[in-house]
Protein backbone atom coordinates (compact mmCIF):
# COMPACT_ATOMS: atom_id res chain seq x y z
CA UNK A 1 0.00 0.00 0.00
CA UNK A 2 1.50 3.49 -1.21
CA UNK A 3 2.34 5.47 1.54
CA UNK A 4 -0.42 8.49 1.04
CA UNK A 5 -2.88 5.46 0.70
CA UNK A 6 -1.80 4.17 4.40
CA UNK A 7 -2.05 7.66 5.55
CA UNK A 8 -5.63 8.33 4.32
CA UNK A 9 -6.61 4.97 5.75
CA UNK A 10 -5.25 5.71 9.64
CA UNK A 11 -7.02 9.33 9.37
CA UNK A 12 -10.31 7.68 8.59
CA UNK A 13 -9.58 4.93 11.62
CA UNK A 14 -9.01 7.56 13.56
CA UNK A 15 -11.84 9.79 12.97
CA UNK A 16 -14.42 6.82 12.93
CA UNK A 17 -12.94 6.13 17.06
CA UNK A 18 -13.45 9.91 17.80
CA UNK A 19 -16.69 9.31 16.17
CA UNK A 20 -18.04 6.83 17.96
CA UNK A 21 -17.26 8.35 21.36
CA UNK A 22 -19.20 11.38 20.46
CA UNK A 23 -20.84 12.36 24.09
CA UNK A 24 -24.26 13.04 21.14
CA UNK A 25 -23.70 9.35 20.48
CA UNK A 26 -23.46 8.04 24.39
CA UNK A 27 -26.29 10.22 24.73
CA UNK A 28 -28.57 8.66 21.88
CA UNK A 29 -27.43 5.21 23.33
CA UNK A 30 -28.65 5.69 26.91
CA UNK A 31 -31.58 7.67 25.71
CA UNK A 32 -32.57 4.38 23.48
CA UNK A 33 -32.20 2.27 26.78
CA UNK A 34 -34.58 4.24 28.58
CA UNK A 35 -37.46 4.82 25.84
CA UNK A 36 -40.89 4.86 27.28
CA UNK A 37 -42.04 1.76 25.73
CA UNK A 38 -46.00 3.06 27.09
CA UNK A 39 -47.52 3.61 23.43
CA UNK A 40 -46.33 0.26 22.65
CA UNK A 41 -47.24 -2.17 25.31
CA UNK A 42 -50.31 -4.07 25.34
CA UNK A 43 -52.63 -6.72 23.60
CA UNK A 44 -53.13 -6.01 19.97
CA UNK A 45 -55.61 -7.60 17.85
CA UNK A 46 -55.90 -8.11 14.21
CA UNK A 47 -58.59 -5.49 13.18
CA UNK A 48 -59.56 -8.08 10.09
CA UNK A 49 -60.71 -11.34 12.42
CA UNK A 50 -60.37 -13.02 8.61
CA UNK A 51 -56.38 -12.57 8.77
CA UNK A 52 -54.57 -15.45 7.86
CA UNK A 53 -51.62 -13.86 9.41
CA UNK A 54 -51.16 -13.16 12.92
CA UNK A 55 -53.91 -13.10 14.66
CA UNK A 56 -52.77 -11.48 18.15
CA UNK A 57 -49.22 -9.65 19.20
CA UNK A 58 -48.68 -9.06 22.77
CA UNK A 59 -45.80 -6.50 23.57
CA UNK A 60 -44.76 -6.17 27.11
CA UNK A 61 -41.70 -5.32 29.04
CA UNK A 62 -38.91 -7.37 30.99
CA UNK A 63 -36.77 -4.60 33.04
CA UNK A 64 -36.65 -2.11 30.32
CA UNK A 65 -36.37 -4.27 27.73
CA UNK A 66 -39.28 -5.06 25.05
CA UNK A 67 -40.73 -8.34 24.41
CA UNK A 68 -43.13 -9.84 21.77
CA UNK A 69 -45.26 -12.31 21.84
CA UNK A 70 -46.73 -13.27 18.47
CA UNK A 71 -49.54 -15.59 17.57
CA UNK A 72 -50.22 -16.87 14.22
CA UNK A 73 -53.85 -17.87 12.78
CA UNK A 74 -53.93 -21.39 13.03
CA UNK A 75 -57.25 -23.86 14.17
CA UNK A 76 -59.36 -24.60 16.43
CA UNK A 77 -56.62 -21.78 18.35
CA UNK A 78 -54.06 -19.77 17.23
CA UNK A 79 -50.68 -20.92 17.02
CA UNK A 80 -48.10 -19.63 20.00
CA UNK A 81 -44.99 -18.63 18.08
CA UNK A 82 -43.47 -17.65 21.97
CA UNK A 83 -42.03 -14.84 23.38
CA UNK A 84 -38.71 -13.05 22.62
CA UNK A 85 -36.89 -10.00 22.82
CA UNK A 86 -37.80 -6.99 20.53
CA UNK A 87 -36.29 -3.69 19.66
CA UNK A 88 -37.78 -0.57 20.23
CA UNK A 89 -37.50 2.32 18.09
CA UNK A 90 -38.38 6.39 18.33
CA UNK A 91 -39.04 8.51 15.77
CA UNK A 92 -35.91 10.77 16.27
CA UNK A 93 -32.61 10.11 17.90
CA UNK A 94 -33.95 13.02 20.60
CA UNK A 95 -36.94 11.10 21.30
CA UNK A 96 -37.67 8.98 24.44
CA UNK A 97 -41.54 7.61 23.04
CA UNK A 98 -40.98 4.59 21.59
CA UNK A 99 -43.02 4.20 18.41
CA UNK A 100 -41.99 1.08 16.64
CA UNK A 101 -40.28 -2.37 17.12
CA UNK A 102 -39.06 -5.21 15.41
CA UNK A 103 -38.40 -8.34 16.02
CA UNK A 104 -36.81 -11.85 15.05
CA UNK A 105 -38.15 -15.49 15.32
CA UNK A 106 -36.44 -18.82 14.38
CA UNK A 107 -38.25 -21.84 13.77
CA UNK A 108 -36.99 -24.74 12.55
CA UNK A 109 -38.58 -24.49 9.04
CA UNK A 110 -38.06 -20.50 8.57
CA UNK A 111 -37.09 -17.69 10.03
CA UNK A 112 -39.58 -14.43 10.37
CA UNK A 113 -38.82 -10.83 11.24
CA UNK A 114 -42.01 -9.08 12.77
CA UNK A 115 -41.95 -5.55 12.39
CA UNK A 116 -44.57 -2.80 13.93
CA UNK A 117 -44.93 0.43 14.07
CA UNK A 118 -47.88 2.81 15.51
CA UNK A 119 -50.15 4.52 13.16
CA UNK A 120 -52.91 6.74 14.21
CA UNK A 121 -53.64 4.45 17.19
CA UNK A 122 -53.33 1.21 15.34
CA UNK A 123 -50.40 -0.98 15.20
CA UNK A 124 -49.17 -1.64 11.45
CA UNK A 125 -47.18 -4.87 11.62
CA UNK A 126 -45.16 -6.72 8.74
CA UNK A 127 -43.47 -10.10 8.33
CA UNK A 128 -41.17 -10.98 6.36
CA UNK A 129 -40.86 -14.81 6.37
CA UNK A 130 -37.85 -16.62 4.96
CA UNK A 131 -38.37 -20.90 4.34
CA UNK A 132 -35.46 -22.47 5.63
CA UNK A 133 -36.34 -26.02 5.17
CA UNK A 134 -35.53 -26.75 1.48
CA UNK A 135 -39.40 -26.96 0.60
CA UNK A 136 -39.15 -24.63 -2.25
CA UNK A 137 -41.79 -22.32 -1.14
CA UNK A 138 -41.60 -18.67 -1.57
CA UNK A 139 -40.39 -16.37 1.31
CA UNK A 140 -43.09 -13.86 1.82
CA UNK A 141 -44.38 -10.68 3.13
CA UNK A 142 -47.30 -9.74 5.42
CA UNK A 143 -49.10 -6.87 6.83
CA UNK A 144 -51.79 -6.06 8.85
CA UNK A 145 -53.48 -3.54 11.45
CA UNK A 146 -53.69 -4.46 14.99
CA UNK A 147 -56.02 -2.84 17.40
CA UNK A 148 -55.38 -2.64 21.04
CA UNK A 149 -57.44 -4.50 23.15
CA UNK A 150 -58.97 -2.44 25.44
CA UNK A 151 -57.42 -2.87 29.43
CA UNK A 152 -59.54 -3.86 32.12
């Protein structure tokens, strides 16, 4: 490597590591940790009770972190896909309202990401499903609007 090649190279190493110690940066990170996860938390319901998607999402908390419980439209009941950890999302890095989430499940004939986000008070959520199991069927995409359940 030419010598004003190396140099270039350690002056972008060196500004990415004053980069990412930016006190903006520590800020966004605790700030993210600490989102009021409120707006997001609850029982949602697919508004269509015809969805042959997921039916139900729960999203709750453990500590501060969010989790999601999905359930997929299956009979005579739907079908538990199980609880795991999500990632919450605001709509600016200065925000602490959380306002969206995703999330990932593995199964051991695919793999789905469940994303949501909130939507004049309705929860938009999308899958996108990936077949790991050789069967030749098509990954695909889903979405749908959730309503909350109403608490109490």
């Amino acid at each position: 490597m030419a010598a004003k090649e190396q140099k270039s190279l350690d002056i972008r190493k060196k500004d990415f590591a004053l980069d990412t110690e930016r006190p903006d940066r520590i800020e966004a990170r605790v700030a993210a940790e600490k989102l009021d996860l409120s707006d997001l938390t609850g029982t949602w319901l697919a508004c269509d009770r015809n969805t042959g998607n997921l039916v139900r999402v729960d999203i709750g908390t453990r500590g501060s972190s969010l989790t999601v419980h999905a359930f997929g439209a299956c009979t005579p009941s739907p079908c538990d896909w199980g609880t795991v950890k999500g990632i919450a999302y605001a709509a600016n890095v200065s925000s602490a309202q959380a306002i969206a989430f995703s999330a990932r499940y593995e199964f051991s004939f695919k793999n789905a990401i469940v994303t949501g986000h909130l939507d004049s008070g309705s929860l938009v959520v999308e899958t996108y499903n990936e077949f790991t199991d050789g069967s030749g069927r098509s990954n695909y995409y889903t979405r749908g609007y959730y309503c909350r359940r109403k608490r109490g």
